[in-house]
C-alpha atoms as a PDB file:
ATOM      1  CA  UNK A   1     317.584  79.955 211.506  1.00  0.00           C
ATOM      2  CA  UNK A   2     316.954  76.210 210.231  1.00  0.00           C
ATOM      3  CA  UNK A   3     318.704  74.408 207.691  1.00  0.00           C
ATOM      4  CA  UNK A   4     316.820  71.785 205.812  1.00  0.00           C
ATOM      5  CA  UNK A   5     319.090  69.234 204.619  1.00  0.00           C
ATOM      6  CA  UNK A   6     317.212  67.171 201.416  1.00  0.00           C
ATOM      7  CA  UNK A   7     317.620  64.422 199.326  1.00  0.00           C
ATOM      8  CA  UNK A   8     315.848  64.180 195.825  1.00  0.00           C
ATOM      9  CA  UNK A   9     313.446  60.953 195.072  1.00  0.00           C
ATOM     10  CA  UNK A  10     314.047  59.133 191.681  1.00  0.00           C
ATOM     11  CA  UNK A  11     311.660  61.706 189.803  1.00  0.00           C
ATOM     12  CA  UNK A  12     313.798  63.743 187.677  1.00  0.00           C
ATOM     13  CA  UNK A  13     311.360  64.915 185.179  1.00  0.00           C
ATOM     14  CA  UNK A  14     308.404  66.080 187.790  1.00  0.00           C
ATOM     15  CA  UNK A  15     311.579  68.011 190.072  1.00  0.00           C
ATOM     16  CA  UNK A  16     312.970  69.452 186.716  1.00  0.00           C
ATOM     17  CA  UNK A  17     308.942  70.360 185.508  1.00  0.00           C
ATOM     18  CA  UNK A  18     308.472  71.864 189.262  1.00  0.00           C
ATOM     19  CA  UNK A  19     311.801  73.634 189.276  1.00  0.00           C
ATOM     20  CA  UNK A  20     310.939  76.946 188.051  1.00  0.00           C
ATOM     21  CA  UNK A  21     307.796  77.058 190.366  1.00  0.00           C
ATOM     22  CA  UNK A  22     309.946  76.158 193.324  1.00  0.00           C
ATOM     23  CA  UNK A  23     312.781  78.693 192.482  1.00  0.00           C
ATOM     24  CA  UNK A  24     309.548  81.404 192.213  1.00  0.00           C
ATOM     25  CA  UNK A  25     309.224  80.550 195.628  1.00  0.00           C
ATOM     26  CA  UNK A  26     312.434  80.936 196.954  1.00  0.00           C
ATOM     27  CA  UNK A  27     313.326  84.176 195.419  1.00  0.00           C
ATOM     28  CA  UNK A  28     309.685  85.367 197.348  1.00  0.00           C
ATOM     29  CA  UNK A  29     311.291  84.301 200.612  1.00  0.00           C
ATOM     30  CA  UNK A  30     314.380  85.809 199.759  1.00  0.00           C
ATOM     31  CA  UNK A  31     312.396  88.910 198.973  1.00  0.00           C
ATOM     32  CA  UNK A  32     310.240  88.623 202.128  1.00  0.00           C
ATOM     33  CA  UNK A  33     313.766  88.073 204.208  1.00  0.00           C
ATOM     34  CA  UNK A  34     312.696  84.649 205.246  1.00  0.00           C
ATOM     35  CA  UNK A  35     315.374  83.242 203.115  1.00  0.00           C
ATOM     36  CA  UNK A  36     319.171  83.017 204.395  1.00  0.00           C
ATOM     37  CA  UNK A  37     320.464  80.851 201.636  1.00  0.00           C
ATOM     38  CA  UNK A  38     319.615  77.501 198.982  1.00  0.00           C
ATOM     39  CA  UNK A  39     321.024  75.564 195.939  1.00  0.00           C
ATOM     40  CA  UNK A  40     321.123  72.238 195.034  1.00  0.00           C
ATOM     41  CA  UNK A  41     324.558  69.864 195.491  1.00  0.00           C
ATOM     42  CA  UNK A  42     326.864  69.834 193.018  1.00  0.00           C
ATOM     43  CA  UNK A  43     325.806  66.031 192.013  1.00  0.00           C
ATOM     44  CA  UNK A  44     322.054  67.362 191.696  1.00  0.00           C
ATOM     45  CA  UNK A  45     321.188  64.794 194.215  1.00  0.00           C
ATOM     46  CA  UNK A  46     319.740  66.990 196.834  1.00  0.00           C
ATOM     47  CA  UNK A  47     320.026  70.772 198.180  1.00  0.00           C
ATOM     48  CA  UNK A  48     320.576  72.950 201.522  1.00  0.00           C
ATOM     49  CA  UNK A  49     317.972  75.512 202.255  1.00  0.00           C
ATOM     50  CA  UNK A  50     318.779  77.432 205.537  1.00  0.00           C
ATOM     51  CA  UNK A  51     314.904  79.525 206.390  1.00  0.00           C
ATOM     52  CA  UNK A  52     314.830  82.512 208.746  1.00  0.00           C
ATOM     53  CA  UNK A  53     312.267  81.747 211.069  1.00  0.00           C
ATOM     54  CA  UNK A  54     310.367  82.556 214.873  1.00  0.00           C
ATOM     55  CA  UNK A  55     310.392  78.684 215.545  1.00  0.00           C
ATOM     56  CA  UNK A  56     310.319  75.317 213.703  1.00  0.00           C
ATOM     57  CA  UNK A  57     306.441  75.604 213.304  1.00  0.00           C
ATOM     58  CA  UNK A  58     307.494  78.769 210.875  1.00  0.00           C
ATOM     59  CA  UNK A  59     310.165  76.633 209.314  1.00  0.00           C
ATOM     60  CA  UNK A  60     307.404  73.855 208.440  1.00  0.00           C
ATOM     61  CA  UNK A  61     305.000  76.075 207.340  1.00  0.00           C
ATOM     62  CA  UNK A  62     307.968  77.505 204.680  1.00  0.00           C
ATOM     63  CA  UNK A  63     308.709  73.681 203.760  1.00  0.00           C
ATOM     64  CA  UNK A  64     305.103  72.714 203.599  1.00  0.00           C
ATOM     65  CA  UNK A  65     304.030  75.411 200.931  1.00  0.00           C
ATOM     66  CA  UNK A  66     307.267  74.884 198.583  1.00  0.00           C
ATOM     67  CA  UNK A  67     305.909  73.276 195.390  1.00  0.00           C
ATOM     68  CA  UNK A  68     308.524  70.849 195.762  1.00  0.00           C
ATOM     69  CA  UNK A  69     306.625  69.393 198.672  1.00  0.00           C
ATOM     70  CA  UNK A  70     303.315  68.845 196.755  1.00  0.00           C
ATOM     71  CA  UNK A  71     305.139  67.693 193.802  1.00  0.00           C
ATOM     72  CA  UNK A  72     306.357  65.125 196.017  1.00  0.00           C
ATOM     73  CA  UNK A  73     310.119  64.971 194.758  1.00  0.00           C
ATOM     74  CA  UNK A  74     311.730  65.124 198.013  1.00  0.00           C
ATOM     75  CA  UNK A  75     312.514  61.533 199.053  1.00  0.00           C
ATOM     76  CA  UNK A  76     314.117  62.259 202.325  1.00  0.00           C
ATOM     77  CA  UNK A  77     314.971  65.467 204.188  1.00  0.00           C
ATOM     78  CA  UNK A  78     316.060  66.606 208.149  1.00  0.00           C
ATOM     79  CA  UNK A  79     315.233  70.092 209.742  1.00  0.00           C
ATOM     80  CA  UNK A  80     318.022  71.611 211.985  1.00  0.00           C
ATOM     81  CA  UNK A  81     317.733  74.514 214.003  1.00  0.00           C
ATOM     82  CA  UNK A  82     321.103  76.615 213.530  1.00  0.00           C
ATOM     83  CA  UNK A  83     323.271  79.424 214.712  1.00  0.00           C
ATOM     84  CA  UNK A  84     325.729  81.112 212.208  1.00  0.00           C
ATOM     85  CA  UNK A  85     328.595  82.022 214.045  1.00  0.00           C
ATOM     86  CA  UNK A  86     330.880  83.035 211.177  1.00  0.00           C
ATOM     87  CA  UNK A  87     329.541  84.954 208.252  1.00  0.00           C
ATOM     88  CA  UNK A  88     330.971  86.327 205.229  1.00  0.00           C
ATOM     89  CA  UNK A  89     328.504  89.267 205.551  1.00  0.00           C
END
């Protein structure tokens, strides 16, 4: 699993236009079971988005076709790979 830790740029109104796109997205990963979780931070200044994925490669393919990325509204972000070691599930 990765987590991708991001931080929104100073675009509000092209994130909020590309929103729905991006949240098409992420319910198709869900779908595909290449999502483990995402949602934004409660100040709406950035989100977590933890991918299921072979390797990082996979991870930055995910990350690379989110229309967030083209829309360019993600000012900063970090990839991590992680390990769940306590789940709710």
């Amino acid at each position: 699993m990765f987590a991708l830790v991001l931080e929104f740029g100073p675009d509000t109104e092209t994130r909020l236009a590309t929103r729905p796109r991006h949240r098409e997205y992420l319910q198709k990963l869900l779908a595909e079971g290449k999502l483990i979780a995402s949602g934004p931070w409660v100040d709406d200044t950035g989100a977590l988005i933890i991918y299921e994925a072979a390797d990082e490669a996979g991870a930055r393919a995910m990350i690379a076709a989110d229309p967030y990325t083209a829309a360019g509204v993600v000012a900063r972000s970090q990839l991590k790979e992680w390990h769940r070691v306590f789940s709710a599930e």
